[in-house]
N, C-alpha and C. Protein backbone atom coordinates (compact mmCIF):
# COMPACT_ATOMS: atom_id res chain seq x y z
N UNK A 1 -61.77 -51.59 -35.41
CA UNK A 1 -61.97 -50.67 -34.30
C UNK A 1 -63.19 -51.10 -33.51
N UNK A 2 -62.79 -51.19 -32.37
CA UNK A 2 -63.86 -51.46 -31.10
C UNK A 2 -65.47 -50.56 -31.43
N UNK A 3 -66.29 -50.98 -31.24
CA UNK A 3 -67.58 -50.25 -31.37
C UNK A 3 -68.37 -49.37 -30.24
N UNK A 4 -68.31 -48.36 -29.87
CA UNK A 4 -69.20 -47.90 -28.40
C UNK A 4 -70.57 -48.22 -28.24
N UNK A 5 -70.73 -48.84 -27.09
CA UNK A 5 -72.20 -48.63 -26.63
C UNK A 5 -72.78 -47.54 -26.03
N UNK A 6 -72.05 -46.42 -26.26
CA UNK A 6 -72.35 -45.06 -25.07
C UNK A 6 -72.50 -45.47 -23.82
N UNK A 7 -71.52 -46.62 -23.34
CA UNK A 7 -71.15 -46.25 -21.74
C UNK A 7 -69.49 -46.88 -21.19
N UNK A 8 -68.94 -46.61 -22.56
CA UNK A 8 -67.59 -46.93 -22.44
C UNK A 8 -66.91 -46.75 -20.99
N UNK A 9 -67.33 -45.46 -20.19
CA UNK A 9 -66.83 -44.87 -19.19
C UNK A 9 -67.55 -45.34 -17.99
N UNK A 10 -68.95 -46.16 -18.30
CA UNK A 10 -69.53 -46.34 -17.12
C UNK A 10 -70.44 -45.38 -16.91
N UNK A 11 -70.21 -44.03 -17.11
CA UNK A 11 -71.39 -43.58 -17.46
C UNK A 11 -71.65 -42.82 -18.66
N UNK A 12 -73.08 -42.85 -19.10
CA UNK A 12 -73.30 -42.26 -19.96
C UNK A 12 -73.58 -41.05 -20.67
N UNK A 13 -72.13 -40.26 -21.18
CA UNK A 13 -72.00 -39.29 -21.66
C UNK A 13 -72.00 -39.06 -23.52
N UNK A 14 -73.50 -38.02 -23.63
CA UNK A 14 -72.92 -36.99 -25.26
C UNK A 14 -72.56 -36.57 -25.19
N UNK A 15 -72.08 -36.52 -26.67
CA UNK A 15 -71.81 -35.13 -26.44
C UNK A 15 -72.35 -34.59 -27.91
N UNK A 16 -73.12 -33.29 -28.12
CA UNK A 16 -73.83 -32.48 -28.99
C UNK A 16 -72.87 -31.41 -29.07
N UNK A 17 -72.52 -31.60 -30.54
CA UNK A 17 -71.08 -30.42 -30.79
C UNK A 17 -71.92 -29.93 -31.83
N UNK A 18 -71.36 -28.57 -32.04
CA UNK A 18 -72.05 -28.00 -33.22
C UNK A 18 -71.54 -25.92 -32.92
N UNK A 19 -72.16 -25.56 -33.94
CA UNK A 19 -71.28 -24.13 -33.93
C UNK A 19 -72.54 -23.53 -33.32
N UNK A 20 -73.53 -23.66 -33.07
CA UNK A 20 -74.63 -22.81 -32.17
C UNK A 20 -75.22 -21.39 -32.38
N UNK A 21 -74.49 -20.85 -33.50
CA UNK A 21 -74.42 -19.61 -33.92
C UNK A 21 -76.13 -19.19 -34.18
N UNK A 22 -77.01 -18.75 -33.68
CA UNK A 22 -77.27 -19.30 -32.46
C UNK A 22 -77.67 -20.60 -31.65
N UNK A 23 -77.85 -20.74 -30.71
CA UNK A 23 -78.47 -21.76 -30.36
C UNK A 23 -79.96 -21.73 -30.40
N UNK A 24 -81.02 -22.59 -30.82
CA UNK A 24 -82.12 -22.27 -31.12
C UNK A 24 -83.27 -23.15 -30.61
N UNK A 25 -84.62 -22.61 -30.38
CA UNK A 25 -85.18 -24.21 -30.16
C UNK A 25 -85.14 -25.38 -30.11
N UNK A 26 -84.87 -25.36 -31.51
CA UNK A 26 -84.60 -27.49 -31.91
C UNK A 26 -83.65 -27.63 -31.17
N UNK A 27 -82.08 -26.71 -30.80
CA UNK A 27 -81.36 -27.27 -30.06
C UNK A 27 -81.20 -27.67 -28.67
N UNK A 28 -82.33 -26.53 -28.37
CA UNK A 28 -82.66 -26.92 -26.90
C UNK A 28 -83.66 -28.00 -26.62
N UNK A 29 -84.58 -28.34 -27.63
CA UNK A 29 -85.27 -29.37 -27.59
C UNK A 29 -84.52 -30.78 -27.94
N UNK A 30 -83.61 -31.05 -28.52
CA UNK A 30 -82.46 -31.95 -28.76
C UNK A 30 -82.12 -32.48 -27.11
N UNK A 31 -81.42 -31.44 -26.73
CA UNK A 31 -80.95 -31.51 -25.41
C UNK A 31 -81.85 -31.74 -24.10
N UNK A 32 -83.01 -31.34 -24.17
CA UNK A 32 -83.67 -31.56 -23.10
C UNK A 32 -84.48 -33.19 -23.73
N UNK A 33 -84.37 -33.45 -24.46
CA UNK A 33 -85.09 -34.51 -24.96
C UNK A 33 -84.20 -35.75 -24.83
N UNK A 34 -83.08 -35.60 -24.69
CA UNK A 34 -81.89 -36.70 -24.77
C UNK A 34 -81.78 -36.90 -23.73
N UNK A 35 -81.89 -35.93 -22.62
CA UNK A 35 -81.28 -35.60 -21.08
C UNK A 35 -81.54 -37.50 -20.62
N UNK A 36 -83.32 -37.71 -20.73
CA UNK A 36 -83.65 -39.13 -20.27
C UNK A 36 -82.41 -40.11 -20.81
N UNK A 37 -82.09 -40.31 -21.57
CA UNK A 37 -81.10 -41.35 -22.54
C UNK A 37 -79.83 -41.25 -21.76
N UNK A 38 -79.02 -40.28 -21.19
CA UNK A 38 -78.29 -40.10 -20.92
C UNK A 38 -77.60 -39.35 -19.56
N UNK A 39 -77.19 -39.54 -18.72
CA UNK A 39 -76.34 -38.96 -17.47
C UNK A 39 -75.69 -38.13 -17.98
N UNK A 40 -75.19 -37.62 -18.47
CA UNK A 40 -74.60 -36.17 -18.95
C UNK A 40 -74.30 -35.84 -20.54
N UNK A 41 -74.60 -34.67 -20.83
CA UNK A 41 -74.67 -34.22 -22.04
C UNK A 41 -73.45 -32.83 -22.21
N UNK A 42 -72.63 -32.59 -23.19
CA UNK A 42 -71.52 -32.06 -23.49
C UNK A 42 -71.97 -31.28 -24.50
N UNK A 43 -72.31 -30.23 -24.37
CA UNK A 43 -72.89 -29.14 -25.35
C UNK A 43 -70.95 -29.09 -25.95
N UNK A 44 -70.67 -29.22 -26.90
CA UNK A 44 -69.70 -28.79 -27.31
C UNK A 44 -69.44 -27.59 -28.79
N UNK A 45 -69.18 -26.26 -28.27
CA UNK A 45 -69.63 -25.44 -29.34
C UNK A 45 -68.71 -25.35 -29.91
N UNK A 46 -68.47 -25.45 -31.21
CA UNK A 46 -66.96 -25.16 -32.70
C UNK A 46 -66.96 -23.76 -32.35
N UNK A 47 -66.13 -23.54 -32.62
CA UNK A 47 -65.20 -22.69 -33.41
C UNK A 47 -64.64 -22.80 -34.78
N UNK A 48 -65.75 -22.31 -35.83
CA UNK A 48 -65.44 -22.70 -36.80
C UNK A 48 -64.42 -21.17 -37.80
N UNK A 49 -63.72 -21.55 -37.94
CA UNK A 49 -62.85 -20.46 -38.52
C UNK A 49 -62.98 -20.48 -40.28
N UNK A 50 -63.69 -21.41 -40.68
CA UNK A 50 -64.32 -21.35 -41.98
C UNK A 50 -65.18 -20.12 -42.07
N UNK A 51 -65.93 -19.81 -40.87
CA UNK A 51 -67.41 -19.11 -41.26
C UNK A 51 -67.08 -18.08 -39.98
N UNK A 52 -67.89 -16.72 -40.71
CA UNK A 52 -67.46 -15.73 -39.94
C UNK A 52 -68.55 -15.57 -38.96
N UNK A 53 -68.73 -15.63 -37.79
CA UNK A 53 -69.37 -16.06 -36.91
C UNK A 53 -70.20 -14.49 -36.47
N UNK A 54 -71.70 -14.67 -35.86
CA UNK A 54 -72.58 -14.08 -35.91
C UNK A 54 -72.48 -13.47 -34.62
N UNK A 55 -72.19 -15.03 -33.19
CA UNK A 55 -71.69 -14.35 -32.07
C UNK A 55 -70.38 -15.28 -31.65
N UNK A 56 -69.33 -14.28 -30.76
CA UNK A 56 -68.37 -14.71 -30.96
C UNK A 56 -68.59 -16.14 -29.97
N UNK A 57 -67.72 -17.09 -29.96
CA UNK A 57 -67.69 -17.95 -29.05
C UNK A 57 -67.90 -18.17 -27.64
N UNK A 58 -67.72 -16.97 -27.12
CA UNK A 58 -67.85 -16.40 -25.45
C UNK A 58 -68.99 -16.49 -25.18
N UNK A 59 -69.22 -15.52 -26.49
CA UNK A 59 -71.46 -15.49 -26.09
C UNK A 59 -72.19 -16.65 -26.75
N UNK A 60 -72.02 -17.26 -27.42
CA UNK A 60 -72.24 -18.91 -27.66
C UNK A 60 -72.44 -19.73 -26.39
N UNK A 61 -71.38 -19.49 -25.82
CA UNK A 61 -71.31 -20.41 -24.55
C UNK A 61 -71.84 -19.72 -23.63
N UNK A 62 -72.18 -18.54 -23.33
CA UNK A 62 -72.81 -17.86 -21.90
C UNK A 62 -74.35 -17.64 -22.40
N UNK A 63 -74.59 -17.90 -23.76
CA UNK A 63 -75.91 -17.93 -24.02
C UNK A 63 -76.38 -19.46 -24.02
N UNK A 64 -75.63 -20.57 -23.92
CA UNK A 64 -75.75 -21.64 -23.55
C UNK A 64 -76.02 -22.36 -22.18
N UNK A 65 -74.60 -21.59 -21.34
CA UNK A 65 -74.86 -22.04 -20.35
C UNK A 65 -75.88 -21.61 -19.30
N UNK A 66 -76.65 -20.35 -19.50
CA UNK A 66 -77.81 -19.53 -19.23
C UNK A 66 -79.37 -20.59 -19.52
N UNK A 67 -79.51 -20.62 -20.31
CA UNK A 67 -80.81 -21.96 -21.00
C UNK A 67 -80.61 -22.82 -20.23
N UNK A 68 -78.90 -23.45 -19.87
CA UNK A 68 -79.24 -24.70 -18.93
C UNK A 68 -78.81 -24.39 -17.02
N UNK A 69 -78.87 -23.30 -17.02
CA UNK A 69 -78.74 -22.92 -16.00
C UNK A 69 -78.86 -23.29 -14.21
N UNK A 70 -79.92 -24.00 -14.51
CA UNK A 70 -80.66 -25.13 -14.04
C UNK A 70 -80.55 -26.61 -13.78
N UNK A 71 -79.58 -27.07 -14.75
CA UNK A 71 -80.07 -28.58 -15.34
C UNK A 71 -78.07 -28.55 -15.16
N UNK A 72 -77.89 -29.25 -14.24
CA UNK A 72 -76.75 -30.00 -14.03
C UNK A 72 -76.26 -30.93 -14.87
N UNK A 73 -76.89 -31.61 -15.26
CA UNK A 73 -75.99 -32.67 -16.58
C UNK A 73 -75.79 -32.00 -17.61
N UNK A 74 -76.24 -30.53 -17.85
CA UNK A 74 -75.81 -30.28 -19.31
C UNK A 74 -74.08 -29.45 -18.81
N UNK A 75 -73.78 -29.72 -19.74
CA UNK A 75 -72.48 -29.00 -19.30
C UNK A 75 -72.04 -28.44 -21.29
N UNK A 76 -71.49 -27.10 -20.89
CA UNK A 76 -70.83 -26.38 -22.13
C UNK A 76 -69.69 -26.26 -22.32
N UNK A 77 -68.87 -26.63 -23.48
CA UNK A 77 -67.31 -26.74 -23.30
C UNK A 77 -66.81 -26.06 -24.56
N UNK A 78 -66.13 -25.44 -25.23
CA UNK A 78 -65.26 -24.93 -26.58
C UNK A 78 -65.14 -26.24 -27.26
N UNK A 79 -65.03 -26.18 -28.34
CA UNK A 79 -64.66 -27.81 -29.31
C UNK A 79 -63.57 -26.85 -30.19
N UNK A 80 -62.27 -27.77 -30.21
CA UNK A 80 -61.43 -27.00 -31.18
C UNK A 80 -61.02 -28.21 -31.68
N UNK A 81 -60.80 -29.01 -32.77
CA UNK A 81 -59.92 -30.27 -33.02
C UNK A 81 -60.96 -30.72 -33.50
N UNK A 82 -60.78 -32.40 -34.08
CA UNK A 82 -61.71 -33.66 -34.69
C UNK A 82 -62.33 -34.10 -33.54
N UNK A 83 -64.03 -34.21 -33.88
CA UNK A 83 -65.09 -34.56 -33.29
C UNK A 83 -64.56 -35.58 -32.05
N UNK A 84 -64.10 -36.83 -32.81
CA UNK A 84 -63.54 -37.64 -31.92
C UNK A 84 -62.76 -37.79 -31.09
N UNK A 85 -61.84 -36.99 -31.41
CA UNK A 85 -60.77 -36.86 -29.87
C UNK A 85 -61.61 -35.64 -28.88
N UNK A 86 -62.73 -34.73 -29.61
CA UNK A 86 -62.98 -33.58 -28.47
C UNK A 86 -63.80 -34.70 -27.62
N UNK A 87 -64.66 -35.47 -28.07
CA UNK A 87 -65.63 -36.56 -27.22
C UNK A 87 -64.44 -37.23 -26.52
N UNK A 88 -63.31 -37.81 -26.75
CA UNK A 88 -62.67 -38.49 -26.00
C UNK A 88 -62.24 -38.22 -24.87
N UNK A 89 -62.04 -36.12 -24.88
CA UNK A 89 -61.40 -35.77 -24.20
C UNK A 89 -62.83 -35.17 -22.97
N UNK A 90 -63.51 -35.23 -23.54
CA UNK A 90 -64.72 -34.75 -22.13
C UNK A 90 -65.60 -35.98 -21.64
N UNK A 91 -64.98 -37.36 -22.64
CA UNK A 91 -65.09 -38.39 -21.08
C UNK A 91 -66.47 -39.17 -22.16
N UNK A 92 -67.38 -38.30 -23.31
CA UNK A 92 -67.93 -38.85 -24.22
C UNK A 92 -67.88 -40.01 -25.25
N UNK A 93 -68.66 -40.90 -25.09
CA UNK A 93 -68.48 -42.65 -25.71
C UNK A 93 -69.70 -42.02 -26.86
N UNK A 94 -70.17 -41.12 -26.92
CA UNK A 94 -71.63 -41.43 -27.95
C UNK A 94 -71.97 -39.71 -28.21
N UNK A 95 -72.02 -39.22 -29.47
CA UNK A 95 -72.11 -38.48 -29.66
C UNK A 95 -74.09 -38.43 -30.08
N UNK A 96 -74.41 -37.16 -30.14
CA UNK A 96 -75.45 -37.03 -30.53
C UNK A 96 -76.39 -35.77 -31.16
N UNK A 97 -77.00 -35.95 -31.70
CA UNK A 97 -76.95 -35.25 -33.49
C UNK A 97 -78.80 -35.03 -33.86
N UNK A 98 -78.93 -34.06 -33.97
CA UNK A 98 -80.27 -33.69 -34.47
C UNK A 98 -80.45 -33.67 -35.79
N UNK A 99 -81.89 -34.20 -36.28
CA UNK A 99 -82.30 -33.90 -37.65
C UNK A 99 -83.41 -33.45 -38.15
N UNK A 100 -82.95 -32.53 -39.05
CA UNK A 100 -84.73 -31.84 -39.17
C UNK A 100 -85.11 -32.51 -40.93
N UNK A 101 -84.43 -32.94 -41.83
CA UNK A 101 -84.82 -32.98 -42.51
C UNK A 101 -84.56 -34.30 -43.52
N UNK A 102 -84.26 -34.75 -44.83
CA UNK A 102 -83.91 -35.96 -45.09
C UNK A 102 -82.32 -35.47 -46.05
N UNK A 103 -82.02 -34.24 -46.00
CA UNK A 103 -80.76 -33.96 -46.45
C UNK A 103 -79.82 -34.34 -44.91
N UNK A 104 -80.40 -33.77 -43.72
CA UNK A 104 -79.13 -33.45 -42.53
C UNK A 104 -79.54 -35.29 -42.61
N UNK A 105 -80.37 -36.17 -42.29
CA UNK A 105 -80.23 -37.21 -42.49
C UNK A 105 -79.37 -37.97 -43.13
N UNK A 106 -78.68 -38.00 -44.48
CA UNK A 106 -78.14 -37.83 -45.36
C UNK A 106 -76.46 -37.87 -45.08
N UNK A 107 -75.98 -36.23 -44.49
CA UNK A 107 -75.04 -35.90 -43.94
C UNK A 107 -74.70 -36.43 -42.71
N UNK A 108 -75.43 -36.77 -41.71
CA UNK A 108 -75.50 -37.56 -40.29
C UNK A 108 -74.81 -39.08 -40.67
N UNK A 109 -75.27 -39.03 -41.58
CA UNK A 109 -75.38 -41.14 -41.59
C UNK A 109 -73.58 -41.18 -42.18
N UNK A 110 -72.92 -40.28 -43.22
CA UNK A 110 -72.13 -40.59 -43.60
C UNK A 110 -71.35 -40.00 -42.32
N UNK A 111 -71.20 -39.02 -41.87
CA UNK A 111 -70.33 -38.60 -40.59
C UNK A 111 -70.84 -39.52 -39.45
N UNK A 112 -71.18 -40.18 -39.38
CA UNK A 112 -71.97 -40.90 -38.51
C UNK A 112 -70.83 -42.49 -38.48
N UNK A 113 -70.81 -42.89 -39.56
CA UNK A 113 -69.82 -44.00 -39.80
C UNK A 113 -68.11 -43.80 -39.80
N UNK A 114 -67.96 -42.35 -40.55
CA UNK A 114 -66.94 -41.61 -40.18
C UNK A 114 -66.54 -41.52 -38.42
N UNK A 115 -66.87 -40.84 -37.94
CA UNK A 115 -66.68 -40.89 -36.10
C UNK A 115 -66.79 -42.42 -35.56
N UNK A 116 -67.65 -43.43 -36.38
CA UNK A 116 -67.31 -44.69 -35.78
C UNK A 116 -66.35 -45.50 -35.97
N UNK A 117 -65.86 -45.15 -37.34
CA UNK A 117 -64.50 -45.89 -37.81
C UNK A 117 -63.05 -45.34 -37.33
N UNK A 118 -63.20 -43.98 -37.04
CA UNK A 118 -62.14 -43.61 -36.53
C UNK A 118 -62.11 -43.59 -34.96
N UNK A 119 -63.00 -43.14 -34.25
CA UNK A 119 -63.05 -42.97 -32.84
C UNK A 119 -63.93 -44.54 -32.16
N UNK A 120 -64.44 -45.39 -33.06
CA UNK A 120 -65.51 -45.98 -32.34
C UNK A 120 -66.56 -45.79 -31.48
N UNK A 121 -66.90 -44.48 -31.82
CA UNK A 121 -67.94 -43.75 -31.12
C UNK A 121 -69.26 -44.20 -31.78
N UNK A 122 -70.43 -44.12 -31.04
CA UNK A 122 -71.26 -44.27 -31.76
C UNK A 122 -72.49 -43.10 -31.74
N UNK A 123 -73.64 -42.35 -32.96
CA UNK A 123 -74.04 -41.59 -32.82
C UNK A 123 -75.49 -42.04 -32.62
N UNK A 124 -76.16 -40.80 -31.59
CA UNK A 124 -77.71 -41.03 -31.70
C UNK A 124 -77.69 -40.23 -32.36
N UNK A 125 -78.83 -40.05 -33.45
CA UNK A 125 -79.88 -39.34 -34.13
C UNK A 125 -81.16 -39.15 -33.11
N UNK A 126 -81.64 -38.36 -32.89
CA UNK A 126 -82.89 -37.44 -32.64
C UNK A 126 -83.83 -36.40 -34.06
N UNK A 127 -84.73 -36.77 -34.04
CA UNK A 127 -85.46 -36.10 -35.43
C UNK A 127 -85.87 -34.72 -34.47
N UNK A 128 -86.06 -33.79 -35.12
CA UNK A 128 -86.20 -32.18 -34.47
C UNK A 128 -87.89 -32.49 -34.37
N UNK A 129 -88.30 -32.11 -33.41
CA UNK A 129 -90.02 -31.84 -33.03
C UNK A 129 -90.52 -30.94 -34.53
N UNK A 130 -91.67 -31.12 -35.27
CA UNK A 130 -92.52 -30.93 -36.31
C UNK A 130 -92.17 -29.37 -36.17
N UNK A 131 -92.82 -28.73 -34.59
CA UNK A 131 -92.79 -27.32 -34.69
C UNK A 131 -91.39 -26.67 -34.57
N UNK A 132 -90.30 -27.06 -34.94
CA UNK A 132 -89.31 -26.78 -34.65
C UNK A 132 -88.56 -26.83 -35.79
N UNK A 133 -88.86 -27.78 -36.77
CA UNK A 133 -88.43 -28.09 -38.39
C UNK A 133 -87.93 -27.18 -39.42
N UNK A 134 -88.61 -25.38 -38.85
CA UNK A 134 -88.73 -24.34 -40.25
C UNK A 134 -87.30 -23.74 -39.35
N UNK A 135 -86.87 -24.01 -38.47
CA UNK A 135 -85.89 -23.06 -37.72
C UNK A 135 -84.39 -23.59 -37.94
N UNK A 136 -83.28 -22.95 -38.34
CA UNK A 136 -82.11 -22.99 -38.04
C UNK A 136 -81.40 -22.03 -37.87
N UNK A 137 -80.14 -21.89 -37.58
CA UNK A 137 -79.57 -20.94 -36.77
C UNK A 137 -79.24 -19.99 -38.01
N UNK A 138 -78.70 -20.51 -39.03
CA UNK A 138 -78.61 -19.54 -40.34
C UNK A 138 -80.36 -18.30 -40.70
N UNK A 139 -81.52 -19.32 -40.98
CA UNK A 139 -82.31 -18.12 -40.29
C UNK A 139 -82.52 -17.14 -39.46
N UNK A 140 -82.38 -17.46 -38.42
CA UNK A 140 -82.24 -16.74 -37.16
C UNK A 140 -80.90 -15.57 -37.13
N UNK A 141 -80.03 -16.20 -37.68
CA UNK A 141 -79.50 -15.04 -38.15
C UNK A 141 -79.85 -13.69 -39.21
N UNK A 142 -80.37 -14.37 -40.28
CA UNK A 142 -80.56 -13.74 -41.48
C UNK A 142 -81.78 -12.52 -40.97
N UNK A 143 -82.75 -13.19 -39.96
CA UNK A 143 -83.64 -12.42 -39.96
C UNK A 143 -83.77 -11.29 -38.23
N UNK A 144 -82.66 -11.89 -37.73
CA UNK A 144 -81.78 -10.81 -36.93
C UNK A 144 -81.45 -9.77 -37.25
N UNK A 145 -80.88 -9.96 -38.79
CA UNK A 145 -79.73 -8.41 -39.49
C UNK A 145 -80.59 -7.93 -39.77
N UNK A 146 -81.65 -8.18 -40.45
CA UNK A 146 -83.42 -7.46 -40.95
C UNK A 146 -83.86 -6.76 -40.11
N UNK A 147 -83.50 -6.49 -38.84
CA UNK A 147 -84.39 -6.52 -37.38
C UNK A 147 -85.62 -6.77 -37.13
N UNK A 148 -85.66 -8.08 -37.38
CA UNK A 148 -87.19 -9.16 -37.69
C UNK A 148 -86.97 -10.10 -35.67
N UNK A 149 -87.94 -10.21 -35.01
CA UNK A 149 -88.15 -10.22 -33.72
C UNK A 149 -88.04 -12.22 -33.98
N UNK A 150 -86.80 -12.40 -33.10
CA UNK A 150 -86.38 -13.97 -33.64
C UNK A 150 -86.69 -14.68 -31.90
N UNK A 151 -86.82 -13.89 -31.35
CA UNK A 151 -87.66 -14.34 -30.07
C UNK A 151 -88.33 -16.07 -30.08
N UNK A 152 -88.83 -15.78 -30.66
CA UNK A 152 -89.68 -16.68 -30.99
C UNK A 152 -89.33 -18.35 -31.58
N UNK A 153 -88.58 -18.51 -32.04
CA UNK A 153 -87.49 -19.08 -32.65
C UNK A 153 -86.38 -19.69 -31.63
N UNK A 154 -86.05 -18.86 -30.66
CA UNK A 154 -84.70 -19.69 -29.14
C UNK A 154 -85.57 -19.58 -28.12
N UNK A 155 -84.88 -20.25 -27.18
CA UNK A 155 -85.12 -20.64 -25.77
C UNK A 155 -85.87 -19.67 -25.15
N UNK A 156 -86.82 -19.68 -24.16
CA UNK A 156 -87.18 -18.77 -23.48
C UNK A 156 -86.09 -18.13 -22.51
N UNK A 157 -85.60 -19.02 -21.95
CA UNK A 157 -84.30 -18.26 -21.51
C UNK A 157 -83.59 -17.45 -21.72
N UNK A 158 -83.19 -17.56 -23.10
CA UNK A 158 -82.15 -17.56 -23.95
C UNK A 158 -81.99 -15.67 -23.39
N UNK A 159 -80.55 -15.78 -23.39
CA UNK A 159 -80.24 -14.47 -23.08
C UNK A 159 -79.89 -13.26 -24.52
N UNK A 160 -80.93 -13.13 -24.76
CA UNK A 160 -81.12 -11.94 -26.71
C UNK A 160 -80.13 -10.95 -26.41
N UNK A 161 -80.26 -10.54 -25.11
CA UNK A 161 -78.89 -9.21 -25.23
C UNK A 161 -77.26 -9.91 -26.08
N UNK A 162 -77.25 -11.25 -25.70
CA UNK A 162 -76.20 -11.65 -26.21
C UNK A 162 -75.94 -11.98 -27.60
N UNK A 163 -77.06 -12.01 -28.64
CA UNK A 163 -77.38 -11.97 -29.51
C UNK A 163 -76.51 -10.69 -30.60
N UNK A 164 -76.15 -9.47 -29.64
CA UNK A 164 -76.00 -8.38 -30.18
C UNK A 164 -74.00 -8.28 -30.04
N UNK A 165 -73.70 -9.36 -29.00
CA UNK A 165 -72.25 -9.41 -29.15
C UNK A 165 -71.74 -10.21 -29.85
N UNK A 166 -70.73 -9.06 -30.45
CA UNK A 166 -69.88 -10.39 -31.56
C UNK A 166 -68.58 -9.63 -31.03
């Protein structure tokens, strides 16, 4: 299988898939940090029907597309199907993938060869900023249901009323 350089298309599109439940700092720091590397970025949010979701998919994406509100190359799309055909289908040669720790490291590298052997895609890794490391979206949940003030934790943007729809 052919190998991508992330500009199969000529230009250079990620795409950052992931279930967002919420979307949180590191992820917005992912994304604004890649923006340089790349001409357009493909927020692509799962729908994961494994896991019973915190907010539904609607507000995933309108709490997404709100943060980038601004910023024209980011673009937000539904992901339903294998990683590789959703990148194929929004025009994405190079996927790209945050890490906060040496386990998601770990998990990255083997899905990482996975998406290249099947799709020939290839992935960036981005390490999550130091102050951003203690945060994931499973927290942010947990300490949501507590009614513990998670402000602090997402985007300044970030629209919190949406936080409360599921």
């Amino acid at each position: 299988m052919k190998t991508s350089q992330c500009t199969d298309t000529g230009k250079r599109i990620a795409m950052f898939q992931g279930s967002f439940d919420p979307f949180t700092l590191g992820h917005e720091s992912i994304v604004r940090r890649a923006l340089p590397l790349f001409d357009e970025i493909v927020v692509a949010v799962v729908s994961n029907i494994a896991k019973q979701p915190f907010m539904s998919l609607e507000s995933r994406m309108a709490f997404i597309k709100q943060i980038f509100a601004g910023e024209p190359r980011v673009r937000v799309v539904a992901s339903d199907g294998l990683t590789v055909d959703v990148a194929r289908q929004q025009g994405a040669s190079c996927l790209l993938r945050g890490v906060r720790m040496i386990q998601d490291f770990e998990n990255e590298m083997h899905m990482a060869e996975i998406n290249r052997r099947l799709g020939g895609i290839e992935t960036v890794l981005l390490y999550t900023l130091p102050e951003f490391s203690h945060i994931s979206s499973s927290i942010v949940r947990e300490l949501y249901r507590y009614g513990q003030d998670v402000s602090a934790m997402l985007p300044a943007s970030a629209p919190l009323e949406l936080l409360g729809n599921n």
